[in-house]
N, C-alpha and C. Protein backbone atom coordinates (compact mmCIF):
# COMPACT_ATOMS: atom_id res chain seq x y z
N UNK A 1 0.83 -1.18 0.00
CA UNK A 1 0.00 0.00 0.00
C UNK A 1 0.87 1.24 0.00
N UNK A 2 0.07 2.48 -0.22
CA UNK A 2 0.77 3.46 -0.51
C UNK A 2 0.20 4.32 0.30
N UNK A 3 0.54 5.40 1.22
CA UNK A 3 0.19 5.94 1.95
C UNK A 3 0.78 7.62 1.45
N UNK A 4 0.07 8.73 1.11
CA UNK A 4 1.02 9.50 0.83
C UNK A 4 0.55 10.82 1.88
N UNK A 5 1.32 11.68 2.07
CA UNK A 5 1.02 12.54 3.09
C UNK A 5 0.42 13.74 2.70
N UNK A 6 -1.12 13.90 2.29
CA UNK A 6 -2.09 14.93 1.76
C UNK A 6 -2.99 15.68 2.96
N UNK A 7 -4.12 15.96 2.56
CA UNK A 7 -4.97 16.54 3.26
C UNK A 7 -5.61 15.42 4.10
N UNK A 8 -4.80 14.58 3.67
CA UNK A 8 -6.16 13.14 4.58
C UNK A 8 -4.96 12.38 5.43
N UNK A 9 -5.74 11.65 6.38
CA UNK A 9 -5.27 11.05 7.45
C UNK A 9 -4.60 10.01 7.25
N UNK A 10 -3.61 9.36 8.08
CA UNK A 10 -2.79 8.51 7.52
C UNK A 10 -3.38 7.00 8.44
N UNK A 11 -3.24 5.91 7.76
CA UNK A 11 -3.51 4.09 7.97
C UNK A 11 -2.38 3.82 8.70
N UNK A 12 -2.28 3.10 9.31
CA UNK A 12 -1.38 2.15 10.44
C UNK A 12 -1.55 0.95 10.94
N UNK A 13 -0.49 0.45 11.30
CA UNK A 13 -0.76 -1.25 11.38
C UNK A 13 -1.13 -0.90 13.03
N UNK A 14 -1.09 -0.13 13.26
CA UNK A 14 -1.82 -0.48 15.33
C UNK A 14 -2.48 0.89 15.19
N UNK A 15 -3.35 1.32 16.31
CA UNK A 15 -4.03 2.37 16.91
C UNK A 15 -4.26 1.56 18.06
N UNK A 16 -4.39 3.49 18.63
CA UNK A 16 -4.24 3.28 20.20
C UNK A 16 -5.88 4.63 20.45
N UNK A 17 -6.34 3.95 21.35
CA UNK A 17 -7.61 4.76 21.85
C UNK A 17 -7.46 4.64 23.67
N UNK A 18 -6.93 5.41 24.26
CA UNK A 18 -7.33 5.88 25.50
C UNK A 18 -5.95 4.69 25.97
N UNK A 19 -6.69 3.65 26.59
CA UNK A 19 -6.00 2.30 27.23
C UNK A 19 -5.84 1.42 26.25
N UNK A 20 -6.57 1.35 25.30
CA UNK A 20 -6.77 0.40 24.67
C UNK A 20 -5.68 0.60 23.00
N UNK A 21 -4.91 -0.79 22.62
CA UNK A 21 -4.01 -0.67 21.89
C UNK A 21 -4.41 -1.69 20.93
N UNK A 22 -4.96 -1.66 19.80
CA UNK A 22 -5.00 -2.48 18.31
C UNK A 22 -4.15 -2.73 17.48
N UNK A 23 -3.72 -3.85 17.40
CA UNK A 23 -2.98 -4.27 16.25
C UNK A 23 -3.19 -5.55 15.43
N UNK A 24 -2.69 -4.94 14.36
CA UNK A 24 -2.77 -6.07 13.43
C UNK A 24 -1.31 -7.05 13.87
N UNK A 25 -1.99 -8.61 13.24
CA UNK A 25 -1.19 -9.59 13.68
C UNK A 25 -0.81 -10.60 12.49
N UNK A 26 -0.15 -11.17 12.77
CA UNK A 26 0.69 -12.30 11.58
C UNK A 26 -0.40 -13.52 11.35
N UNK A 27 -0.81 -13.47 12.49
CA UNK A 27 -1.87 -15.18 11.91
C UNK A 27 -3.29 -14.55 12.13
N UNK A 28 -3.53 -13.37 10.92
CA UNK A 28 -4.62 -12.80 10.72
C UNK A 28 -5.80 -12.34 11.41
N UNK A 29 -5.46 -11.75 12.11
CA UNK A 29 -6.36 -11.28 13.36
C UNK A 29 -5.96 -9.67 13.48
N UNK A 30 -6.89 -9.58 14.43
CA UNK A 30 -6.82 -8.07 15.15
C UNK A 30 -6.99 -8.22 16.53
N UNK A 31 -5.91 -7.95 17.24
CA UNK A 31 -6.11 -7.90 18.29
C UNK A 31 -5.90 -6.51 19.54
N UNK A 32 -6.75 -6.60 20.50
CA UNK A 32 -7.34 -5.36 21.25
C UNK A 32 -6.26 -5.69 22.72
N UNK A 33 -5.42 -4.61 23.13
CA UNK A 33 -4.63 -5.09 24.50
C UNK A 33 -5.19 -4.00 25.37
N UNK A 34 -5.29 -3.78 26.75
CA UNK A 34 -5.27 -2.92 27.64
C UNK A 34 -3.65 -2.40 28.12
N UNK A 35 -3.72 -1.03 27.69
CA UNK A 35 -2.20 -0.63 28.01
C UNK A 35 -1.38 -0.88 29.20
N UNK A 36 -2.65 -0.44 29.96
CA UNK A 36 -2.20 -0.38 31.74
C UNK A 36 -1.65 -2.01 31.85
N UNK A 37 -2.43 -3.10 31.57
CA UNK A 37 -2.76 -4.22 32.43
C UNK A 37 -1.53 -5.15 31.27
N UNK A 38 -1.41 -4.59 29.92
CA UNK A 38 -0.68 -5.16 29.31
C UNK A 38 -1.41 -6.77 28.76
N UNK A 39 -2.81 -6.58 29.10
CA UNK A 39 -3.67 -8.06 29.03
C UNK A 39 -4.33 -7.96 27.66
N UNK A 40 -4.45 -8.73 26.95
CA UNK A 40 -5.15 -8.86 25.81
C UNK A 40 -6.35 -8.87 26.37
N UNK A 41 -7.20 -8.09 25.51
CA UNK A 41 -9.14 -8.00 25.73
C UNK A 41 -9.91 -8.70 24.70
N UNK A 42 -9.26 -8.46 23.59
CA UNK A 42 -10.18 -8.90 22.84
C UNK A 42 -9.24 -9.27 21.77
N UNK A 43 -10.16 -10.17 20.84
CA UNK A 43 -9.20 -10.82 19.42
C UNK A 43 -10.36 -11.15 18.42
N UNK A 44 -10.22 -10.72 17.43
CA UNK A 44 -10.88 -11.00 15.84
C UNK A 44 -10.37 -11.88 15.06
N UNK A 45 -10.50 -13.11 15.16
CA UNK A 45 -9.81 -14.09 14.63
C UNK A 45 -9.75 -13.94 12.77
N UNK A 46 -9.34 -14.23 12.15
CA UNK A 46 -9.47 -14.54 10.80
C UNK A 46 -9.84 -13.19 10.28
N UNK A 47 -9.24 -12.02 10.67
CA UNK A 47 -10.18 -10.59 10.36
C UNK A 47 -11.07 -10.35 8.66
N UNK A 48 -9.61 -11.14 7.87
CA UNK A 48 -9.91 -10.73 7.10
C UNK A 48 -9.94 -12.45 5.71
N UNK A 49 -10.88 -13.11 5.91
CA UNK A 49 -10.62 -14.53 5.46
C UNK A 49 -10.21 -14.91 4.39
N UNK A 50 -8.64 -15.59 5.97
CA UNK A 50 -7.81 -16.20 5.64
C UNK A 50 -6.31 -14.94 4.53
N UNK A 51 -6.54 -14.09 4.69
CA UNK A 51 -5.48 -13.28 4.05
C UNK A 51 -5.77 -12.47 5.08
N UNK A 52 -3.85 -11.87 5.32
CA UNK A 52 -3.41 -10.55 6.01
C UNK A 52 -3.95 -9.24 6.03
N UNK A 53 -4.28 -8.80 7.47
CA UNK A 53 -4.80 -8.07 7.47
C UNK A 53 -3.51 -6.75 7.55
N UNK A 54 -3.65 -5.68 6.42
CA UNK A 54 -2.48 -4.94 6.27
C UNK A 54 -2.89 -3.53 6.78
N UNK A 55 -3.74 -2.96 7.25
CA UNK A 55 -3.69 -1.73 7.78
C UNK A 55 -5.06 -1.51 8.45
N UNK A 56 -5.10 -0.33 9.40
CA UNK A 56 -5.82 -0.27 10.89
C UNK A 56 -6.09 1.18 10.61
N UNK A 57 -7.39 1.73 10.90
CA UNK A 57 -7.38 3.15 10.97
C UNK A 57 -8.94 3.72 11.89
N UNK A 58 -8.40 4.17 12.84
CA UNK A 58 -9.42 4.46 13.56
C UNK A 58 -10.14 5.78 12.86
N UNK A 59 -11.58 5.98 13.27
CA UNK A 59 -12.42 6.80 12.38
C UNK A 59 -13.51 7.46 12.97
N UNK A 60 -13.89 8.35 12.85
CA UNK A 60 -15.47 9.00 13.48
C UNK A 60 -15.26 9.33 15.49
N UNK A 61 -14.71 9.46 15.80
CA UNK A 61 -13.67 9.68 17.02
C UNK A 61 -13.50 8.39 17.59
N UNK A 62 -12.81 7.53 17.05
CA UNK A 62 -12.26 6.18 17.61
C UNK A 62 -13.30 5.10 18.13
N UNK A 63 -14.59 5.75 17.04
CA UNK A 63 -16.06 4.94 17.39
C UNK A 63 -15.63 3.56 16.69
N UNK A 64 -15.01 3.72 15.66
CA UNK A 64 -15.09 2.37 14.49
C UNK A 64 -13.69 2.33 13.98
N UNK A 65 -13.00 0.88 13.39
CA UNK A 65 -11.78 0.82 13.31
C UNK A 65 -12.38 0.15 11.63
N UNK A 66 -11.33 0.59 10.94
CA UNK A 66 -11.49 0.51 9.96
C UNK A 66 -10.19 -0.81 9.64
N UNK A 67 -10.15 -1.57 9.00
CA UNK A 67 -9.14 -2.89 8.64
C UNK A 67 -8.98 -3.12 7.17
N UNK A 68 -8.24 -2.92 6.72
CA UNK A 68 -7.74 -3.26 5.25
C UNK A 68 -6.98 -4.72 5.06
N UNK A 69 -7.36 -6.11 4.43
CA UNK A 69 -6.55 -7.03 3.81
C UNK A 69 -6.33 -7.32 2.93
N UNK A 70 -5.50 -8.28 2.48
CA UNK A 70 -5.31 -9.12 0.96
C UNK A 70 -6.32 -9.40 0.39
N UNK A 71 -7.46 -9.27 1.14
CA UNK A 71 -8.62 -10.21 0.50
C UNK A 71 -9.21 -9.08 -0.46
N UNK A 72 -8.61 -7.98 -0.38
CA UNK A 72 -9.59 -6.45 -1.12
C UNK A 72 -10.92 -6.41 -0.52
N UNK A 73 -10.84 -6.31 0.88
CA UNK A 73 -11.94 -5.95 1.44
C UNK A 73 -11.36 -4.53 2.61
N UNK A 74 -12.46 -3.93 2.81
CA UNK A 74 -12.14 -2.95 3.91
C UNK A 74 -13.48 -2.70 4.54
N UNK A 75 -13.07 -3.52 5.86
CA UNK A 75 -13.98 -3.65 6.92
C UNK A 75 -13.97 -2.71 7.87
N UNK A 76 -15.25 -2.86 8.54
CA UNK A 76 -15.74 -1.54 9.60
C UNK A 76 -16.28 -2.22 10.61
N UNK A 77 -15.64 -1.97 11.71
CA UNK A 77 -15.45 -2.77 13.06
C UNK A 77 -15.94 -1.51 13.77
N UNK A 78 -17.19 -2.22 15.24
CA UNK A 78 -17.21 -1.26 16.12
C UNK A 78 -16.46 -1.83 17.26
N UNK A 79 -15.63 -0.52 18.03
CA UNK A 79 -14.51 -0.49 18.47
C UNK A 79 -15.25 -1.55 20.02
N UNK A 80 -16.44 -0.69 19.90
CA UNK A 80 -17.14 -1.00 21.65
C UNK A 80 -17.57 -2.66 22.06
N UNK A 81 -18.27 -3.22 20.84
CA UNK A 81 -18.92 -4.57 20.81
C UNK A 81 -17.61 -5.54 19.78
N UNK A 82 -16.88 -4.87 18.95
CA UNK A 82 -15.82 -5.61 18.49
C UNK A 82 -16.39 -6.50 17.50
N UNK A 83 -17.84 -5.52 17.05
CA UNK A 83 -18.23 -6.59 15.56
C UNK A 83 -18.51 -5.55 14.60
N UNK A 84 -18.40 -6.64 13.21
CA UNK A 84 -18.33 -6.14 11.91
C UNK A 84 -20.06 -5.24 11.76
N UNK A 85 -19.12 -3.97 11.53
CA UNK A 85 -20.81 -3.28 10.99
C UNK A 85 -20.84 -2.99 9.38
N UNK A 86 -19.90 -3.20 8.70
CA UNK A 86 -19.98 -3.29 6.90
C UNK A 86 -18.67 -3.63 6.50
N UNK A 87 -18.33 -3.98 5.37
CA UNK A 87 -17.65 -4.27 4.56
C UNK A 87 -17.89 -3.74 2.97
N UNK A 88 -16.27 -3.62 2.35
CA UNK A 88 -16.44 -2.99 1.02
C UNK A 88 -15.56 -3.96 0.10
N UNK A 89 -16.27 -4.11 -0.73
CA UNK A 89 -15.03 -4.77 -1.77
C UNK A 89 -14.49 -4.28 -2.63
N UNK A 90 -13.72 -4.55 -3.30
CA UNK A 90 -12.94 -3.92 -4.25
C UNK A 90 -12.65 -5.31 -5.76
N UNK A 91 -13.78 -6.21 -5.47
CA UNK A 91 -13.44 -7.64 -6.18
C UNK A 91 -12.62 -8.08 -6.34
N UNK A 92 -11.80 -8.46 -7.46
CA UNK A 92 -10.58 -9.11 -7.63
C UNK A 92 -9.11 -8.42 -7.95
N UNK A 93 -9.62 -6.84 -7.27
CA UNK A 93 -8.64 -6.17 -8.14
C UNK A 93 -8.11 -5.94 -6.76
N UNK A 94 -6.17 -6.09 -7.05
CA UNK A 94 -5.67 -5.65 -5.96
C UNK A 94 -5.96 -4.18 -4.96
N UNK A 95 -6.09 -3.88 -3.84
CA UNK A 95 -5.57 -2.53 -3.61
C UNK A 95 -4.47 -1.89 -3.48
N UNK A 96 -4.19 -1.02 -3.95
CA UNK A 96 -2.74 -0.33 -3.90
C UNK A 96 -2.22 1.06 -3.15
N UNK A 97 -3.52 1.86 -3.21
CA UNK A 97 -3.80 2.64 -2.50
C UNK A 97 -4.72 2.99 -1.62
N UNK A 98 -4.78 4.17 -0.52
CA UNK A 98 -6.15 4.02 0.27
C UNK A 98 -6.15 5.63 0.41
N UNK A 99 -7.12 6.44 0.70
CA UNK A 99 -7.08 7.69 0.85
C UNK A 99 -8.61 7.92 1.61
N UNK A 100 -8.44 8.09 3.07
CA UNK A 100 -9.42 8.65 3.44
C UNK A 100 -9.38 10.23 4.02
N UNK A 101 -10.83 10.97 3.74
CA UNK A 101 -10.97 12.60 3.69
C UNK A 101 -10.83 12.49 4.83
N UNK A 102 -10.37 14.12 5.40
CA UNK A 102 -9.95 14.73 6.31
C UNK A 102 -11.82 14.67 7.57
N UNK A 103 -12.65 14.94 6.87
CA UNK A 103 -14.04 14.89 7.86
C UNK A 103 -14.07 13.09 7.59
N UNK A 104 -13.58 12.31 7.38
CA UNK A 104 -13.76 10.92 7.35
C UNK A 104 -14.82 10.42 7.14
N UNK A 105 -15.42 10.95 5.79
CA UNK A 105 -16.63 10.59 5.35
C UNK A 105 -17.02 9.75 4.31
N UNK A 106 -15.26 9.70 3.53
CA UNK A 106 -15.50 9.14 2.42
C UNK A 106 -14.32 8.40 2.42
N UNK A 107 -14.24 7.10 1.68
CA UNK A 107 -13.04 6.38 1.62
C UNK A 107 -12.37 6.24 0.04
N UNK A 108 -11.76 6.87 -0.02
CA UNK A 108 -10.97 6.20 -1.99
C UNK A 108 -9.87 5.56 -2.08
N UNK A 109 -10.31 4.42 -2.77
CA UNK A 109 -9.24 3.27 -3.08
C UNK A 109 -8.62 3.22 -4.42
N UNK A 110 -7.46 3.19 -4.33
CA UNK A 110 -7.05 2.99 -5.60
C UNK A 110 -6.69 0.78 -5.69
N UNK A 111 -6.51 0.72 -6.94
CA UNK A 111 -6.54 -0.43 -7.41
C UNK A 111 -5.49 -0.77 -8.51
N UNK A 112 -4.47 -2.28 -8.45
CA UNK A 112 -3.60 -2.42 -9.25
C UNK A 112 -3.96 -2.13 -10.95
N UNK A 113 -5.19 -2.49 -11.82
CA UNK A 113 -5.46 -2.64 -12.78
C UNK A 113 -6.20 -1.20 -13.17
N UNK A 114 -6.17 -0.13 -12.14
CA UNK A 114 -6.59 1.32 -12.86
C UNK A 114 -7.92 1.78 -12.09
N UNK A 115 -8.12 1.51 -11.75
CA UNK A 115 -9.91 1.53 -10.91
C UNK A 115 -9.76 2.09 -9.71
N UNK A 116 -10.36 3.18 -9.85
CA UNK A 116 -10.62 4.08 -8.16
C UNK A 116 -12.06 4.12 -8.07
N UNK A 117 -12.46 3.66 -6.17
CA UNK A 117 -13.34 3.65 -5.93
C UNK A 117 -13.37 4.20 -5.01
N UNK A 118 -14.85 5.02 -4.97
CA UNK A 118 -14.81 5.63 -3.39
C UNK A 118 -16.50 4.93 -2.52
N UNK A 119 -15.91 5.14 -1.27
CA UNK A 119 -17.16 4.40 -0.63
C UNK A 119 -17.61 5.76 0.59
N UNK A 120 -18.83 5.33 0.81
CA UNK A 120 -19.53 6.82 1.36
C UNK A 120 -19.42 6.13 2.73
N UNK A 121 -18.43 6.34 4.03
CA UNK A 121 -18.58 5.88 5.02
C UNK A 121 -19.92 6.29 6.46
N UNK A 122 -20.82 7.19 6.08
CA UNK A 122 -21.66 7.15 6.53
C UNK A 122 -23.09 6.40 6.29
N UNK A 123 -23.13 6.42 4.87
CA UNK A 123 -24.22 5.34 4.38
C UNK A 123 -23.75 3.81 4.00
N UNK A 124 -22.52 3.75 3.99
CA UNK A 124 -21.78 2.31 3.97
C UNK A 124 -22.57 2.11 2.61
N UNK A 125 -22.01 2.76 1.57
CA UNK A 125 -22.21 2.15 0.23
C UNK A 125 -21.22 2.72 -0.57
N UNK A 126 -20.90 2.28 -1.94
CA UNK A 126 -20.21 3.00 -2.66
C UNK A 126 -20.86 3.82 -3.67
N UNK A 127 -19.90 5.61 -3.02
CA UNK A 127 -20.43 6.92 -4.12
C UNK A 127 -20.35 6.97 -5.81
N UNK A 128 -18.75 6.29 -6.28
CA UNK A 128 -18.42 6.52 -7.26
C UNK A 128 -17.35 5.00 -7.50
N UNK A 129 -17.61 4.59 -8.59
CA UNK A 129 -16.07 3.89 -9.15
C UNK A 129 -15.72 4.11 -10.91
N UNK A 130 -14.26 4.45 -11.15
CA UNK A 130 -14.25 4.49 -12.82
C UNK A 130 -12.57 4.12 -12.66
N UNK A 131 -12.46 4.21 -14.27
CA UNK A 131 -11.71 3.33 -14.65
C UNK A 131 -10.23 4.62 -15.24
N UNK A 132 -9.26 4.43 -15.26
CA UNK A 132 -8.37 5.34 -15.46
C UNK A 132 -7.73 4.57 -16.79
N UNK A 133 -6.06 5.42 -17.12
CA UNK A 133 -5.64 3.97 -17.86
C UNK A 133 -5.27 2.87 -17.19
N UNK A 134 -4.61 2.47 -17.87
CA UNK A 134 -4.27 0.65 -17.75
C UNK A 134 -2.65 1.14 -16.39
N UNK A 135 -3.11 0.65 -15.50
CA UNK A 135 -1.61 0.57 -14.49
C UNK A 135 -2.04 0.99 -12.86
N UNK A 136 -1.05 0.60 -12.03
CA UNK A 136 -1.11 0.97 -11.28
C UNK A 136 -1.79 2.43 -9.76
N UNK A 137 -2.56 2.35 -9.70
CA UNK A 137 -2.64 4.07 -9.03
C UNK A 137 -1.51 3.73 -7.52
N UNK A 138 -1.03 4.74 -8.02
CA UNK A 138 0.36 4.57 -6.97
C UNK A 138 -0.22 5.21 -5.50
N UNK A 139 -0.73 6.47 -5.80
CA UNK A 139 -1.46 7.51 -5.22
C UNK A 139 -2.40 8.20 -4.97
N UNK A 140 -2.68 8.79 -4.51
CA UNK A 140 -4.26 10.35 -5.36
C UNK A 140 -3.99 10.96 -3.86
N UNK A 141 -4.00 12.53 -4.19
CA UNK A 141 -4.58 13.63 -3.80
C UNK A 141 -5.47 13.96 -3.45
N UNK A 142 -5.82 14.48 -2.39
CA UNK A 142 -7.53 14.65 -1.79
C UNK A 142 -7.11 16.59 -1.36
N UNK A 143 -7.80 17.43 -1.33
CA UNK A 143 -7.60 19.09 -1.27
C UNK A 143 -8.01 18.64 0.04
N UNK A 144 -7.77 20.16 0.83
CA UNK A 144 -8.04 20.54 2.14
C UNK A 144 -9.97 20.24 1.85
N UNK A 145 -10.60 20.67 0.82
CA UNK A 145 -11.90 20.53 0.57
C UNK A 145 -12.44 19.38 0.37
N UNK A 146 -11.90 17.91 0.76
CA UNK A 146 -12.30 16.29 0.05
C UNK A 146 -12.94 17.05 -1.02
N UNK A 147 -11.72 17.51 -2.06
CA UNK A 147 -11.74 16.54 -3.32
C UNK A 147 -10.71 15.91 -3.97
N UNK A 148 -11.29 14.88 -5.04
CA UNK A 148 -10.19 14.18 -5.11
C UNK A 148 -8.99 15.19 -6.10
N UNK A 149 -8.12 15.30 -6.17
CA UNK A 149 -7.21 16.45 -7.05
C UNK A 149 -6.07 15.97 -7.90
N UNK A 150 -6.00 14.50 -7.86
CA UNK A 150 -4.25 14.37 -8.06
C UNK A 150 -4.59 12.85 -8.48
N UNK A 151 -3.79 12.16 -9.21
CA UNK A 151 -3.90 10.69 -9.93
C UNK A 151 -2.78 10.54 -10.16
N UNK A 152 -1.65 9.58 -9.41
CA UNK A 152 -0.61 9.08 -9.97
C UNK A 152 -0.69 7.44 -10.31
N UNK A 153 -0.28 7.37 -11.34
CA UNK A 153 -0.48 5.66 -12.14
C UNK A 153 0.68 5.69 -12.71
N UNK A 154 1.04 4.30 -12.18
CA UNK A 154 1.92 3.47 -12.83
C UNK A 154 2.08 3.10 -13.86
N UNK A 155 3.01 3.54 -15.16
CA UNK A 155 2.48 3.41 -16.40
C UNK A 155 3.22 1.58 -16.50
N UNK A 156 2.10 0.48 -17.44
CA UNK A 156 2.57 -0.64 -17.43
C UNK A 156 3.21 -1.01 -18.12
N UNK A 157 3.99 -0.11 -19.20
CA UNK A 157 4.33 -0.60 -20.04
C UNK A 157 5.72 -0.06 -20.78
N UNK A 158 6.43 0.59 -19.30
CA UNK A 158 7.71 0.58 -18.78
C UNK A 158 8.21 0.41 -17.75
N UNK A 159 9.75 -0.83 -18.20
CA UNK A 159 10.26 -1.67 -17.05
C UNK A 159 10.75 -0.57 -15.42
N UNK A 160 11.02 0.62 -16.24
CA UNK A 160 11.72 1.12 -14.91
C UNK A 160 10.60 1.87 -13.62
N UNK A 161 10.36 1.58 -12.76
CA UNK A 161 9.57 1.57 -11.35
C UNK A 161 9.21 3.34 -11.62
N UNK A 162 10.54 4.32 -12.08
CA UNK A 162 9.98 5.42 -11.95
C UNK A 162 9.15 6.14 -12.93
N UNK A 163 8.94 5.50 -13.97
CA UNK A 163 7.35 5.83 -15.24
C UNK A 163 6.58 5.91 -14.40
N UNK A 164 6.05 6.78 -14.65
CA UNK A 164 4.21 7.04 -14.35
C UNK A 164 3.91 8.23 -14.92
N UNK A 165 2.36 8.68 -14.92
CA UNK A 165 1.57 9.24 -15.30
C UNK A 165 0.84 10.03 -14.45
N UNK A 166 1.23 11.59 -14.24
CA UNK A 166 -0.12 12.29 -13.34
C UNK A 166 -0.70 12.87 -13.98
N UNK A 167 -1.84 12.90 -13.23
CA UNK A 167 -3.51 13.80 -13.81
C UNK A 167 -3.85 14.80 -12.89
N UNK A 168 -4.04 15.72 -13.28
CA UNK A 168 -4.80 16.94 -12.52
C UNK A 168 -6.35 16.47 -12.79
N UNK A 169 -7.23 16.76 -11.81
CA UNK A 169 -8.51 16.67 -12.31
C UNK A 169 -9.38 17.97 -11.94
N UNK A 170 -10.12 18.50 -12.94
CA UNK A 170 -10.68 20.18 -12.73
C UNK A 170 -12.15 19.59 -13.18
N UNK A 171 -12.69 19.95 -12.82
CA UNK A 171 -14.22 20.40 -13.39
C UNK A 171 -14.42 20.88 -14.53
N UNK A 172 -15.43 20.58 -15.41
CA UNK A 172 -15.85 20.97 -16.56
C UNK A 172 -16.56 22.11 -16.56
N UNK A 173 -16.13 23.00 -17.11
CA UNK A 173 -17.22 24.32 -17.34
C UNK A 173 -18.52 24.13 -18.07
């Protein structure tokens, strides 16, 4: 994944809320520790089935933890009862990027094969998905205003890592 440092908040493999410390784990779980007591509280077995769960992001004031895996899903965990309140897919297409807005309302994913999607995290559905060219989205830009502003893609069809392609995106008059 690609994490880049914009107007939006940054993903992490742990968060910490008050006492309580989340992390992601090697034999696919999420697990919840108490700081003080150093005791494990809670555990989400299989978070994300059967593939690694690769990033953690607390959301809406540390009401809901958000979990990204291999599986191209990005799940929405409540922090309090420690169960799944939605899930998003992204089908078979890798994720590569993640970009959530600064009011944490909206989630945009980028995808290995060109496809950005965004999902509306208050109605737990998805707002928008389209198709770019053919490659990688390495990145995207979000303004101080959630919008989206910036598109970097991996062009596929040169060997050296530093090809790519940016897009400004403006509005149509």
């Amino acid at each position: 994944f690609f994490f880049n440092d914009t107007a939006t908040t940054e993903i992490y493999t742990e968060q910490i809320v008050g006492s309580v410390r989340c992390v992601q784990e090697t034999d696919l779980s999420i697990r919840f520790w108490d700081i003080e007591s150093g005791q494990q509280t809670h555990i989400i077995e299989n978070a994300h089935n059967n593939d690694s769960v690769v990033g953690l992001k607390l959301i809406q004031n540390d009401k809901y933890l958000l979990s990204f895996g291999l599986d191209n899903e990005i799940k929405v965990w409540n922090v309090e009862n420690k169960k799944l309140e939605s899930s998003f897919t992204v089908g078979d297409q890798p994720l590569t990027t993640i970009r959530l807005t600064s009011d944490e309302k909206l989630l945009i994913v980028g995808t290995e094969f060109g496809q950005i999607i965004a999902f509306d995290l208050e109605s737990r559905t998805q707002k928008f998905k389209f198709e770019t060219a053919k490659g990688d989205i390495r990145s995207m830009a979000i303004t101080s205003d959630n919008k989206l502003s910036l598109i970097h893609i991996s062009e596929p069809t040169r060997q050296a890592e530093i090809s790519y392609a940016v897009f400004c995106l403006k509005k149509k008059k």
